[in-house]
PDB file of N, CA and C in Angstrom:
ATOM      1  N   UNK A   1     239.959-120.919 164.792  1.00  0.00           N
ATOM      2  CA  UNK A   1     239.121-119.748 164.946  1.00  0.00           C
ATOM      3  C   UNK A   1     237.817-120.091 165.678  1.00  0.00           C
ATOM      4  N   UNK A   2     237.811-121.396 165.795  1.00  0.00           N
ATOM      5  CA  UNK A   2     236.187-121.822 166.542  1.00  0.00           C
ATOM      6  C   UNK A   2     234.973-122.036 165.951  1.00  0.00           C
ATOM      7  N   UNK A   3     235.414-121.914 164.596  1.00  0.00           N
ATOM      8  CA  UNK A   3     233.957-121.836 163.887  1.00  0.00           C
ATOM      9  C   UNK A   3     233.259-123.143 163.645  1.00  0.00           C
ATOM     10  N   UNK A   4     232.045-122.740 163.627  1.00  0.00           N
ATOM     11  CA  UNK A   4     231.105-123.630 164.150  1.00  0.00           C
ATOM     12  C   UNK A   4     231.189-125.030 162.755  1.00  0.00           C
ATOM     13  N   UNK A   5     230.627-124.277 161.863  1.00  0.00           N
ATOM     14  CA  UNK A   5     231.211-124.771 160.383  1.00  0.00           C
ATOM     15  C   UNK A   5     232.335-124.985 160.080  1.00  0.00           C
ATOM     16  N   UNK A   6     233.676-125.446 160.494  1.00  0.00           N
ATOM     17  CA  UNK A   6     234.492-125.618 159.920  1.00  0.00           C
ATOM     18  C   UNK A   6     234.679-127.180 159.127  1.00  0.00           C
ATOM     19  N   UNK A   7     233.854-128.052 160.067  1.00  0.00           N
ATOM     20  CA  UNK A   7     234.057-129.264 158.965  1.00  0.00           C
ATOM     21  C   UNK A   7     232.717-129.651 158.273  1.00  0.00           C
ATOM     22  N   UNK A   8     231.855-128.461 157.604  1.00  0.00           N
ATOM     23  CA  UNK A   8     230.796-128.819 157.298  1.00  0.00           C
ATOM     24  C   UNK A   8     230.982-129.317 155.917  1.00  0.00           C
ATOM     25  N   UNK A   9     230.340-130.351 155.249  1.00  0.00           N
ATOM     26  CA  UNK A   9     230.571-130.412 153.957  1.00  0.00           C
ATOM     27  C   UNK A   9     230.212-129.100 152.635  1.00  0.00           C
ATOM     28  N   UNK A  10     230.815-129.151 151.412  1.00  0.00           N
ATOM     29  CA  UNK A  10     230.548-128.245 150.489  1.00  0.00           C
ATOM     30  C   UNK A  10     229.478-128.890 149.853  1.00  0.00           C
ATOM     31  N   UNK A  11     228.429-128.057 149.349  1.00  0.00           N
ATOM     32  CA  UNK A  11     227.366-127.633 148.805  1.00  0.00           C
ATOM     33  C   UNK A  11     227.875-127.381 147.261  1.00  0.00           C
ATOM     34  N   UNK A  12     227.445-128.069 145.715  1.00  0.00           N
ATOM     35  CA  UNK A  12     227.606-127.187 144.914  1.00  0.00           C
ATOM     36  C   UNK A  12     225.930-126.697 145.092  1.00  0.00           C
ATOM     37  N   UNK A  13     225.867-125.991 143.860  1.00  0.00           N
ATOM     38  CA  UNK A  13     223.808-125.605 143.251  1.00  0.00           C
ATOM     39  C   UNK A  13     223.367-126.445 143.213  1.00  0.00           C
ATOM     40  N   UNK A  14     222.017-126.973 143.822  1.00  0.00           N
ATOM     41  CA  UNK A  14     221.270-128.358 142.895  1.00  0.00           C
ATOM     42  C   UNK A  14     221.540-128.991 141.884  1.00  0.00           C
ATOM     43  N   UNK A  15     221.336-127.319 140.813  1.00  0.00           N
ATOM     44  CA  UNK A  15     221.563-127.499 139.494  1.00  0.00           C
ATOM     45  C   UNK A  15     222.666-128.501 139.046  1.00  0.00           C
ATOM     46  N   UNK A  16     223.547-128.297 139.797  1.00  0.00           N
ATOM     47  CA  UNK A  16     224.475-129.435 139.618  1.00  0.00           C
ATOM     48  C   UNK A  16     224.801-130.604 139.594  1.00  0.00           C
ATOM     49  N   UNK A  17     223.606-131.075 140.066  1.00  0.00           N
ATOM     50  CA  UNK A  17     222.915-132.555 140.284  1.00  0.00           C
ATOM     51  C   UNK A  17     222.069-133.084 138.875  1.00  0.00           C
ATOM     52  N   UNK A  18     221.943-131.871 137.589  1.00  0.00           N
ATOM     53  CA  UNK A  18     221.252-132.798 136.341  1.00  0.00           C
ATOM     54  C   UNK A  18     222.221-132.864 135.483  1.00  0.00           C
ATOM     55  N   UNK A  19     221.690-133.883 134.635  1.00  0.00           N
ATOM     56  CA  UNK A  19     222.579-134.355 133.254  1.00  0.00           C
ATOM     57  C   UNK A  19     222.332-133.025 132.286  1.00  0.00           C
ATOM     58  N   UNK A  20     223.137-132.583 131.688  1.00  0.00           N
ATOM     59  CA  UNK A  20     223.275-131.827 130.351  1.00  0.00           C
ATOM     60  C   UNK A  20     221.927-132.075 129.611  1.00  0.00           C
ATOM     61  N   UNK A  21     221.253-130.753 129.578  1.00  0.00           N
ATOM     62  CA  UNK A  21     220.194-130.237 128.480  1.00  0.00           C
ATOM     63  C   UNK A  21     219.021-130.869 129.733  1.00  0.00           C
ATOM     64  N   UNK A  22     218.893-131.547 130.605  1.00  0.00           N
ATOM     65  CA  UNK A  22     218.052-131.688 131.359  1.00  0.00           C
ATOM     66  C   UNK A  22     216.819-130.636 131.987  1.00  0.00           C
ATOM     67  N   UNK A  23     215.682-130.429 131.656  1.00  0.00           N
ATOM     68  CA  UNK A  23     214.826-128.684 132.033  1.00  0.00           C
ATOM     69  C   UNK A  23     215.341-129.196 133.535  1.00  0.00           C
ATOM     70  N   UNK A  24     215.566-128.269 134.129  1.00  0.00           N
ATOM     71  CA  UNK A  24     215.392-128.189 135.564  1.00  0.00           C
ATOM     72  C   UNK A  24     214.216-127.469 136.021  1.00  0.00           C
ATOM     73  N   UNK A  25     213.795-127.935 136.708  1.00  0.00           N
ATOM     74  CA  UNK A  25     212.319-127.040 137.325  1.00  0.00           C
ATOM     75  C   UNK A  25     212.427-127.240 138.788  1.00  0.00           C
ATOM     76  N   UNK A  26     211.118-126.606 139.552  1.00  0.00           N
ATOM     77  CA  UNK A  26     210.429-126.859 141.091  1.00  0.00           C
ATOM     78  C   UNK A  26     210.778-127.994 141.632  1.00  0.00           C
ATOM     79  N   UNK A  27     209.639-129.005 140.796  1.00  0.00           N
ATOM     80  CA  UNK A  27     209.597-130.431 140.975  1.00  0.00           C
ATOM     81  C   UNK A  27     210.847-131.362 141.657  1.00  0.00           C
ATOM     82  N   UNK A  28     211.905-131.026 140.387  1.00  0.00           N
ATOM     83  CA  UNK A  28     213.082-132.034 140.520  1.00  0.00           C
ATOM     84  C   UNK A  28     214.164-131.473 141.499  1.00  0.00           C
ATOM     85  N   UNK A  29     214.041-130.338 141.082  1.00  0.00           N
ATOM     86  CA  UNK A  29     215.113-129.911 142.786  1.00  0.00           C
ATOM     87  C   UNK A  29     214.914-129.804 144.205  1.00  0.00           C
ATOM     88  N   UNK A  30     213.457-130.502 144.398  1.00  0.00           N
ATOM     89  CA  UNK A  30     212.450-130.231 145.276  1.00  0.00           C
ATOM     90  C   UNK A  30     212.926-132.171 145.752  1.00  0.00           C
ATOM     91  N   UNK A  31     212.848-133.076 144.815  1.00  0.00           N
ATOM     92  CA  UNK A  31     213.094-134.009 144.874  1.00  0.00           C
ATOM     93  C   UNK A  31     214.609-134.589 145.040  1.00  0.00           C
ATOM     94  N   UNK A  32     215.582-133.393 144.194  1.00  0.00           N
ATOM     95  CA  UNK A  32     217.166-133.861 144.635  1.00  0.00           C
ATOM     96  C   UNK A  32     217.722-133.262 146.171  1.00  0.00           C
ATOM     97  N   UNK A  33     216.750-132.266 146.935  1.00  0.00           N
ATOM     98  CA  UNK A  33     217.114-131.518 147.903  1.00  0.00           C
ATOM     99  C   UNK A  33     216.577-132.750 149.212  1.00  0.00           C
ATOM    100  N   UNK A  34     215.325-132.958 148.769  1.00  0.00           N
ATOM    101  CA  UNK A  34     214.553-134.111 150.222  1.00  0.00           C
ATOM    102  C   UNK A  34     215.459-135.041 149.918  1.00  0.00           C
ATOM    103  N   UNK A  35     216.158-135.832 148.971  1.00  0.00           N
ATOM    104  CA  UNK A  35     216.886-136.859 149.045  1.00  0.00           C
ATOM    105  C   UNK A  35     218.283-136.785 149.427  1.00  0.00           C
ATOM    106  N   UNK A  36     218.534-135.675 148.997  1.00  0.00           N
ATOM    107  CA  UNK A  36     220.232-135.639 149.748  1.00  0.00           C
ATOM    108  C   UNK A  36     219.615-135.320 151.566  1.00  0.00           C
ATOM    109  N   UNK A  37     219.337-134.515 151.590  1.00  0.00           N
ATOM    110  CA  UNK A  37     218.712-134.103 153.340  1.00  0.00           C
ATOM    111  C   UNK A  37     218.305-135.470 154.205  1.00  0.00           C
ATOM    112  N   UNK A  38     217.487-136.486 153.158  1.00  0.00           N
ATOM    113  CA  UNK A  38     217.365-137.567 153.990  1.00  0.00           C
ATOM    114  C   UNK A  38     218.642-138.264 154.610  1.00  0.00           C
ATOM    115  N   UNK A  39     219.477-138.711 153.261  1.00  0.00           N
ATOM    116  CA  UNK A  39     221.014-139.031 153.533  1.00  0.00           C
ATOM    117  C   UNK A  39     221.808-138.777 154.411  1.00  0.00           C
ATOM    118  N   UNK A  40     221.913-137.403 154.405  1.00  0.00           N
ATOM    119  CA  UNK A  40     222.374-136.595 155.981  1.00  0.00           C
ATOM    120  C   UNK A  40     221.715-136.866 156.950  1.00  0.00           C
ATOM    121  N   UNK A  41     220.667-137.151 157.025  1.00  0.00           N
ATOM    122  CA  UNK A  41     219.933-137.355 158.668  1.00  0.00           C
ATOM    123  C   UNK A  41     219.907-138.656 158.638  1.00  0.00           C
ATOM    124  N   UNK A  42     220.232-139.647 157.909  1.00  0.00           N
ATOM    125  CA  UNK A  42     220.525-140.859 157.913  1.00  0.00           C
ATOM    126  C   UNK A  42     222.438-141.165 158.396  1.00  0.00           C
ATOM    127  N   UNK A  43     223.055-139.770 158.410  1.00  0.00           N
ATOM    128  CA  UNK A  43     224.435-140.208 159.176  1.00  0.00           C
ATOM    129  C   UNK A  43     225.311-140.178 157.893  1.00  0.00           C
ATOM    130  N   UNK A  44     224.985-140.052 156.982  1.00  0.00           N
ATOM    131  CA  UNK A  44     226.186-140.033 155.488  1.00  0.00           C
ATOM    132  C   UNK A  44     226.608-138.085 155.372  1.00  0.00           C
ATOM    133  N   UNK A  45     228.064-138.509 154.840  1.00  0.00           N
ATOM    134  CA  UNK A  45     228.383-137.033 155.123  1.00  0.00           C
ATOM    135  C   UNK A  45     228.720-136.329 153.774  1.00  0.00           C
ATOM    136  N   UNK A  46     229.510-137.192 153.290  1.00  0.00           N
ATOM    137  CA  UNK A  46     229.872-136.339 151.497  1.00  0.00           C
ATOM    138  C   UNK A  46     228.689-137.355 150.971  1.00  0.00           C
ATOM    139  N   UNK A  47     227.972-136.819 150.000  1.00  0.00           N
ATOM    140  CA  UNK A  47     227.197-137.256 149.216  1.00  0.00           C
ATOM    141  C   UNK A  47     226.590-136.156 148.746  1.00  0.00           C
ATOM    142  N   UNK A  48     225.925-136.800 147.172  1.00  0.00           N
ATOM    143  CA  UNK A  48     225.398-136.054 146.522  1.00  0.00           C
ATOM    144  C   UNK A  48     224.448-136.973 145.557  1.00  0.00           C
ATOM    145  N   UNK A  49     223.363-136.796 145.077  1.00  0.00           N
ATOM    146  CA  UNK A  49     221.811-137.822 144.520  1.00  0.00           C
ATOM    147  C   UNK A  49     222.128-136.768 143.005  1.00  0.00           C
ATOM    148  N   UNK A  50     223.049-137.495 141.877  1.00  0.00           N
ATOM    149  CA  UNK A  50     222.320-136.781 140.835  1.00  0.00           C
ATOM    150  C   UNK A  50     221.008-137.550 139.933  1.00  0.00           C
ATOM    151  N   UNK A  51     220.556-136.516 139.338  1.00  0.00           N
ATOM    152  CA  UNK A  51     219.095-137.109 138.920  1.00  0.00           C
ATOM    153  C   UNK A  51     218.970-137.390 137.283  1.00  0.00           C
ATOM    154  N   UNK A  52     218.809-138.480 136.675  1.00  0.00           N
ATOM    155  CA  UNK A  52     218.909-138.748 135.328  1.00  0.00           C
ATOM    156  C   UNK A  52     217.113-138.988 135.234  1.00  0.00           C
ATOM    157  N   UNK A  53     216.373-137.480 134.306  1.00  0.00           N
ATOM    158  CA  UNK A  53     215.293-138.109 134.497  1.00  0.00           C
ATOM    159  C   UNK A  53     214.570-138.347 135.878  1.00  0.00           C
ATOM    160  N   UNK A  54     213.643-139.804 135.603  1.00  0.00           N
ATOM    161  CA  UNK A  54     213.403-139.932 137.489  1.00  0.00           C
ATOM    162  C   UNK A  54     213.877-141.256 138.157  1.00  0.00           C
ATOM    163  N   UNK A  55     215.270-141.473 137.109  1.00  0.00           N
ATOM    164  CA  UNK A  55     216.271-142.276 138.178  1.00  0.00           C
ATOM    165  C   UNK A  55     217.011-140.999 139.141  1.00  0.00           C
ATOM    166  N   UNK A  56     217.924-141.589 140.332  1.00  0.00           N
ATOM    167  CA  UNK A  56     218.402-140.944 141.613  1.00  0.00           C
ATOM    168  C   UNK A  56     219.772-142.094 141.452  1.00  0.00           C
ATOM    169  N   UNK A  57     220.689-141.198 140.969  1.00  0.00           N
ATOM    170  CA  UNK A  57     221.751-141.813 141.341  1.00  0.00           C
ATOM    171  C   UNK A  57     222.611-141.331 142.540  1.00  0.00           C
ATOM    172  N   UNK A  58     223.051-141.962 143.628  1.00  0.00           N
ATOM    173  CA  UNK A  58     223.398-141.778 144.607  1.00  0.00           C
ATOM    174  C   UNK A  58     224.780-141.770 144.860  1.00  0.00           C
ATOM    175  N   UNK A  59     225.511-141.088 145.020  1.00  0.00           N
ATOM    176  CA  UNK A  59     227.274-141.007 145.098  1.00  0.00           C
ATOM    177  C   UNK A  59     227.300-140.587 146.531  1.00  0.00           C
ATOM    178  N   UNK A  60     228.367-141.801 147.245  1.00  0.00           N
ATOM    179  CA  UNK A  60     228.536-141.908 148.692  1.00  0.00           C
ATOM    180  C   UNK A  60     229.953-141.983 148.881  1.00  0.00           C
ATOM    181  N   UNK A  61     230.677-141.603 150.371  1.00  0.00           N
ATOM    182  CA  UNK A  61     232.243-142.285 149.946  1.00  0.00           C
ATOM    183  C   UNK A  61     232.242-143.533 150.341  1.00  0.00           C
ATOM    184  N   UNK A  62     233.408-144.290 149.910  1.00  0.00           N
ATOM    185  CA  UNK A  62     233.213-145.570 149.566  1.00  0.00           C
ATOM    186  C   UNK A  62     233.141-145.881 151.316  1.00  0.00           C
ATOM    187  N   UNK A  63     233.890-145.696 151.853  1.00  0.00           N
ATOM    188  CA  UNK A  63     233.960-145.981 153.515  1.00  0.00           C
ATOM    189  C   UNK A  63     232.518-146.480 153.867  1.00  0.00           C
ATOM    190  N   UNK A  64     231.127-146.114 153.168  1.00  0.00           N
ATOM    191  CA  UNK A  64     229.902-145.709 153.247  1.00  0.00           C
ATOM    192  C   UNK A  64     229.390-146.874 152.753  1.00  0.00           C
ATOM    193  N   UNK A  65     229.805-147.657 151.513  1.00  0.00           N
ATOM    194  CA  UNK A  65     228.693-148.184 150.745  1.00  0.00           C
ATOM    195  C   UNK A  65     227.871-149.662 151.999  1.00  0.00           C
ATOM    196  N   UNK A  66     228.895-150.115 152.348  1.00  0.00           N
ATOM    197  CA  UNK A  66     228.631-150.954 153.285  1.00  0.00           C
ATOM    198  C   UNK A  66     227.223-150.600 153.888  1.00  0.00           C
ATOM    199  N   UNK A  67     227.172-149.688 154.431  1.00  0.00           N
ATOM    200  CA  UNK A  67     226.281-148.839 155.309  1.00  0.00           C
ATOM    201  C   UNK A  67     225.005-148.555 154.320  1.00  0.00           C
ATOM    202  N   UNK A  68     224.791-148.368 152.996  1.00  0.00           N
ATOM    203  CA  UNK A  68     224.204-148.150 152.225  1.00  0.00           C
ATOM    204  C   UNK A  68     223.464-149.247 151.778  1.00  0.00           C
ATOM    205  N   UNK A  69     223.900-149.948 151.489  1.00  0.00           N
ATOM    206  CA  UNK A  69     223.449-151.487 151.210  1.00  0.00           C
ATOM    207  C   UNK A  69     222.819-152.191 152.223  1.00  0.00           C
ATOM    208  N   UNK A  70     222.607-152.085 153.916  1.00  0.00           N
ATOM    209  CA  UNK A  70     221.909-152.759 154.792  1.00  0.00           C
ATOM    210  C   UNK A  70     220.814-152.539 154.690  1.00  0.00           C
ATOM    211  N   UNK A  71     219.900-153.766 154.450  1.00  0.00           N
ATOM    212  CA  UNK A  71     218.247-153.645 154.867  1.00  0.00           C
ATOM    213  C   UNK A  71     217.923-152.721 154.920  1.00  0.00           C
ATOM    214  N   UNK A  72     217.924-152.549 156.514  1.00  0.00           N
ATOM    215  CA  UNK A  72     216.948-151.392 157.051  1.00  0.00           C
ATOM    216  C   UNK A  72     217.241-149.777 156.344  1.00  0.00           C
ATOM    217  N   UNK A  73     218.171-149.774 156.061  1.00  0.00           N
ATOM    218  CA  UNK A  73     219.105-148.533 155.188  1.00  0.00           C
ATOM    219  C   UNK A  73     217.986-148.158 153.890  1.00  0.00           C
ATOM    220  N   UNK A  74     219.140-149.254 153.377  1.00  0.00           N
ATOM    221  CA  UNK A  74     218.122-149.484 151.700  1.00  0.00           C
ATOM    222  C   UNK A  74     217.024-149.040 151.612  1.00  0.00           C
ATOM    223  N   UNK A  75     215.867-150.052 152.634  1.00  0.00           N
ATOM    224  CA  UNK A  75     214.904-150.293 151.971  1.00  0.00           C
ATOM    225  C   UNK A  75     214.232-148.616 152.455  1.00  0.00           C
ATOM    226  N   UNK A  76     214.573-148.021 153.377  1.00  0.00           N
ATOM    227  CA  UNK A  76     213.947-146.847 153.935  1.00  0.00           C
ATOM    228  C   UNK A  76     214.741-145.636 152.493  1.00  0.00           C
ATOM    229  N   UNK A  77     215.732-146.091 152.270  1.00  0.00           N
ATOM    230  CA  UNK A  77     215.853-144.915 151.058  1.00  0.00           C
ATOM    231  C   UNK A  77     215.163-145.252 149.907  1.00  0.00           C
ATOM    232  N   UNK A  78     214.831-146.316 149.266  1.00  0.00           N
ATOM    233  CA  UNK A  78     213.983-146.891 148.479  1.00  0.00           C
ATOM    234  C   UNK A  78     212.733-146.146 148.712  1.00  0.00           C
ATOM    235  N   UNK A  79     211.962-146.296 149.720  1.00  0.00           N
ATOM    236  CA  UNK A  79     210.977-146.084 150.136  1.00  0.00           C
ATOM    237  C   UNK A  79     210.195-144.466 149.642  1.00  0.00           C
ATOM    238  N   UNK A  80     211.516-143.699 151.280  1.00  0.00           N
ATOM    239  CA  UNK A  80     211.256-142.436 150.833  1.00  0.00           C
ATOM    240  C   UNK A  80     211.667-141.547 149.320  1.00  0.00           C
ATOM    241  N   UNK A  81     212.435-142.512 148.365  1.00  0.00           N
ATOM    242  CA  UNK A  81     212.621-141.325 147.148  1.00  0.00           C
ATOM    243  C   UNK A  81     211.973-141.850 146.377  1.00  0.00           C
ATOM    244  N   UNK A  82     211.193-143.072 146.593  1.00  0.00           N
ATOM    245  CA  UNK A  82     209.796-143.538 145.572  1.00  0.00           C
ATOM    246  C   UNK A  82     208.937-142.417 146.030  1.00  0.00           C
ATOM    247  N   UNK A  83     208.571-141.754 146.985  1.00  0.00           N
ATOM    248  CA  UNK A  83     207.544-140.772 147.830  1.00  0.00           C
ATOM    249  C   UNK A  83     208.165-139.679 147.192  1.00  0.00           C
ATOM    250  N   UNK A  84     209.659-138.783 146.956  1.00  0.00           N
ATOM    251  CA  UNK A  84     209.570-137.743 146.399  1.00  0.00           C
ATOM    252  C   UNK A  84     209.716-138.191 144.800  1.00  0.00           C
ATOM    253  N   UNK A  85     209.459-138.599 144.382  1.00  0.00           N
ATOM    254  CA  UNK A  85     209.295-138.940 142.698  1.00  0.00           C
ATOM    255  C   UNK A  85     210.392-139.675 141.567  1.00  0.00           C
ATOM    256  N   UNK A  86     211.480-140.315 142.835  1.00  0.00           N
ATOM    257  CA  UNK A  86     212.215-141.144 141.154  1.00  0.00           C
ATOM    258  C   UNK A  86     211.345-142.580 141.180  1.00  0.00           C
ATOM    259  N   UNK A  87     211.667-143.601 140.151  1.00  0.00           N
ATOM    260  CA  UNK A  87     211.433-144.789 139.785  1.00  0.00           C
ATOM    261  C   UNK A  87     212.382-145.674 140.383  1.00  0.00           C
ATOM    262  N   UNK A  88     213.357-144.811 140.094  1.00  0.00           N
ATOM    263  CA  UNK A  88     214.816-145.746 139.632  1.00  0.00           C
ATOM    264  C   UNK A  88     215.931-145.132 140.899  1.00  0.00           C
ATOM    265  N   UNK A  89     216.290-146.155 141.588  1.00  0.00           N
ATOM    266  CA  UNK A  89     217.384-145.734 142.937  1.00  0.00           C
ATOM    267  C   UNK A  89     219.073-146.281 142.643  1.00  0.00           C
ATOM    268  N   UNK A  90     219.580-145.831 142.387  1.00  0.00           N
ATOM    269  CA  UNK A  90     220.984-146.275 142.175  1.00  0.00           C
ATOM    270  C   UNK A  90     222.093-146.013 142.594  1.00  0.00           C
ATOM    271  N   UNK A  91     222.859-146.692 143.470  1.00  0.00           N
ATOM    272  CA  UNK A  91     224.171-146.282 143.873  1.00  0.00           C
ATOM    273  C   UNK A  91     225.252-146.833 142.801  1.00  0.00           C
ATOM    274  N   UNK A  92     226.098-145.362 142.495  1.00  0.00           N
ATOM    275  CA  UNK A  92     227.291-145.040 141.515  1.00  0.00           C
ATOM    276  C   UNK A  92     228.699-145.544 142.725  1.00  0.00           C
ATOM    277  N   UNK A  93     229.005-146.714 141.912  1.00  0.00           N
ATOM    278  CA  UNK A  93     229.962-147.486 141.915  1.00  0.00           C
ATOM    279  C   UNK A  93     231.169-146.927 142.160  1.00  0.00           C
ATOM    280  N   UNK A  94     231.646-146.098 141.774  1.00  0.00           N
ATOM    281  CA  UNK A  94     232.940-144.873 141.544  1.00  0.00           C
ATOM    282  C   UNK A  94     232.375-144.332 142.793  1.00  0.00           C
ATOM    283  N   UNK A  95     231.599-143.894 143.601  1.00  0.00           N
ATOM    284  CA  UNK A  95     231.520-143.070 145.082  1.00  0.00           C
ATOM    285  C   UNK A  95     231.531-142.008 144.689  1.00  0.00           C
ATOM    286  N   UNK A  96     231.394-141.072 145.624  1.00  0.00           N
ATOM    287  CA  UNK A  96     231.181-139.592 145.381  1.00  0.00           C
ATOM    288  C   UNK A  96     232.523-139.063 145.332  1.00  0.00           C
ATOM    289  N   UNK A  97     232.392-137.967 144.065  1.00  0.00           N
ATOM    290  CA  UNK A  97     233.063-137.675 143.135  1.00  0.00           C
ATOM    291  C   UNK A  97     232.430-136.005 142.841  1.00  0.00           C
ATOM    292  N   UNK A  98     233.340-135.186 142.928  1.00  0.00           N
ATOM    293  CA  UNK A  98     232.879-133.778 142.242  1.00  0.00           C
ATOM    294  C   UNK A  98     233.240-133.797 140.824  1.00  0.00           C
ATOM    295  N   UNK A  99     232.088-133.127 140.120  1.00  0.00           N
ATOM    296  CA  UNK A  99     232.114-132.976 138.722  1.00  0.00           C
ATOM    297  C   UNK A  99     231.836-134.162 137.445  1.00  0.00           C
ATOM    298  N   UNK A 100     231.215-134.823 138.513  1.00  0.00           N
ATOM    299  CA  UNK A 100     230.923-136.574 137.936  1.00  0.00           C
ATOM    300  C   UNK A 100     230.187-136.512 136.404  1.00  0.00           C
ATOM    301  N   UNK A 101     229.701-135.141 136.701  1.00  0.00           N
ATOM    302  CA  UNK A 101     227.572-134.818 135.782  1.00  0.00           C
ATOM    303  C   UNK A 101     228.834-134.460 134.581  1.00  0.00           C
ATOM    304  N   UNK A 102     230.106-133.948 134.703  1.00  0.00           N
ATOM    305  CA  UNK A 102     230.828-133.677 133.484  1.00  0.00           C
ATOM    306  C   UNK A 102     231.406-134.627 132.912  1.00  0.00           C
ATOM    307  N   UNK A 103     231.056-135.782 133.274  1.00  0.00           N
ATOM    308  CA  UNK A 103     232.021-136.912 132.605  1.00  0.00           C
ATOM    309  C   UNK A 103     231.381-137.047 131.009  1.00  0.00           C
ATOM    310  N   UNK A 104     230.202-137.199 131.282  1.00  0.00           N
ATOM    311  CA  UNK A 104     229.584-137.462 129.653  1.00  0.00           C
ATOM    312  C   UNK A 104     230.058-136.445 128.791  1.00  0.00           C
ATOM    313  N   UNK A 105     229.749-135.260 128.763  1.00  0.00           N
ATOM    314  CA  UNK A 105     229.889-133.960 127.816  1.00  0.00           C
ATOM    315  C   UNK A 105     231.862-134.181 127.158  1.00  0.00           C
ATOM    316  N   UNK A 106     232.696-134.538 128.463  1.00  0.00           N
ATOM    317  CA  UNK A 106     234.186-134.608 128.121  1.00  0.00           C
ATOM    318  C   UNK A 106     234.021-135.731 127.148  1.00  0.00           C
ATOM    319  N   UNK A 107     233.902-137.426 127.701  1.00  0.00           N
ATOM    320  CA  UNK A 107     233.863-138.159 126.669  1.00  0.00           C
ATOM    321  C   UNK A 107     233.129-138.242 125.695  1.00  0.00           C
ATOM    322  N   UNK A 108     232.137-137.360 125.578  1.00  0.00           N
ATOM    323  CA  UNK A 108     231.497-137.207 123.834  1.00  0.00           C
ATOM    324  C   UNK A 108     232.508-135.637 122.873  1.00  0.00           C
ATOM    325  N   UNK A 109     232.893-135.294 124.041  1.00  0.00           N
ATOM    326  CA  UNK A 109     233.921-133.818 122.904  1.00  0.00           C
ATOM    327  C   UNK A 109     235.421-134.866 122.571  1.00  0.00           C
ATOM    328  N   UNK A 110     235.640-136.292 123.384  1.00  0.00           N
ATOM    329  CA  UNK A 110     237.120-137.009 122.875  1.00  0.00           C
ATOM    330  C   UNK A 110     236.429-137.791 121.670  1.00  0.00           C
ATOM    331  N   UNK A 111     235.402-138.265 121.797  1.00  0.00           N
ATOM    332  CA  UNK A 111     235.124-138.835 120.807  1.00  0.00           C
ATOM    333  C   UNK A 111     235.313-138.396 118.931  1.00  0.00           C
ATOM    334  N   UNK A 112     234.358-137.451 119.548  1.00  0.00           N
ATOM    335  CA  UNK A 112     234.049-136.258 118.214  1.00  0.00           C
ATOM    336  C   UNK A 112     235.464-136.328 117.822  1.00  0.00           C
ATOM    337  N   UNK A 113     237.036-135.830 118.629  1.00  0.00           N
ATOM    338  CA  UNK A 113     238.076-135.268 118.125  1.00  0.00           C
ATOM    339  C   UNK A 113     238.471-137.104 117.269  1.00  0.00           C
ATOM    340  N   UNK A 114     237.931-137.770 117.375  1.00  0.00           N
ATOM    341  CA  UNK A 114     238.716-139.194 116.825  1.00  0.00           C
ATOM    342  C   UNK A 114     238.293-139.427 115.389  1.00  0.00           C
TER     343      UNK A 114
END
């Protein structure tokens, strides 16, 4: 059909980027939005920064991590998401993954059933 968007990546809500019972406010979606946006203009295409608190966990596809881990990479994402407000920078091992933020809530409802 030609459309311009056809291989653009999906978007969930921000919101979808905090841990369970987390307040969401201004601040932090202000901070998960500049950090995924940097990512993209840094050349990464599926990804998504969820936010524990003011750690930034970073989910990339794996094809990626390589690319993630170089110097000049690193240290410039380090940099700029110390400037929008986490402490703590972390790339999630498992790669980007939809519905990741639901893993905790499932394995604490298997638990409970034991």
């Amino acid at each position: 059909m030609g459309l311009k968007t056809y291989n653009k990546q999906s978007f969930a809500c921000l919101a979808s980027r905090f841990v369970y019972g987390e307040e969401i406010n201004e601040e932090k979606l202000g901070m998960v939005d500049k950090a995924e946006q940097l990512l993209l203009d840094m050349g990464f295409n599926q990804i998504r920064v969820r936010i524990h608190g003011k750690t930034a966990r970073i989910e990339i596809e794996e094809k990626d991590f390589q690319k993630l881990i170089e110097k000049e990479i690193r240290e410039k994402i380090i940099s700029e998401f110390k400037n929008y407000g986490f402490t703590y920078i972390s790339m999630d091992l498992q790669g980007y993954r939809t519905g990741s933020m639901n893993e905790t809530p499932l394995l604490d409802s298997k638990e409970e059933k034991q």
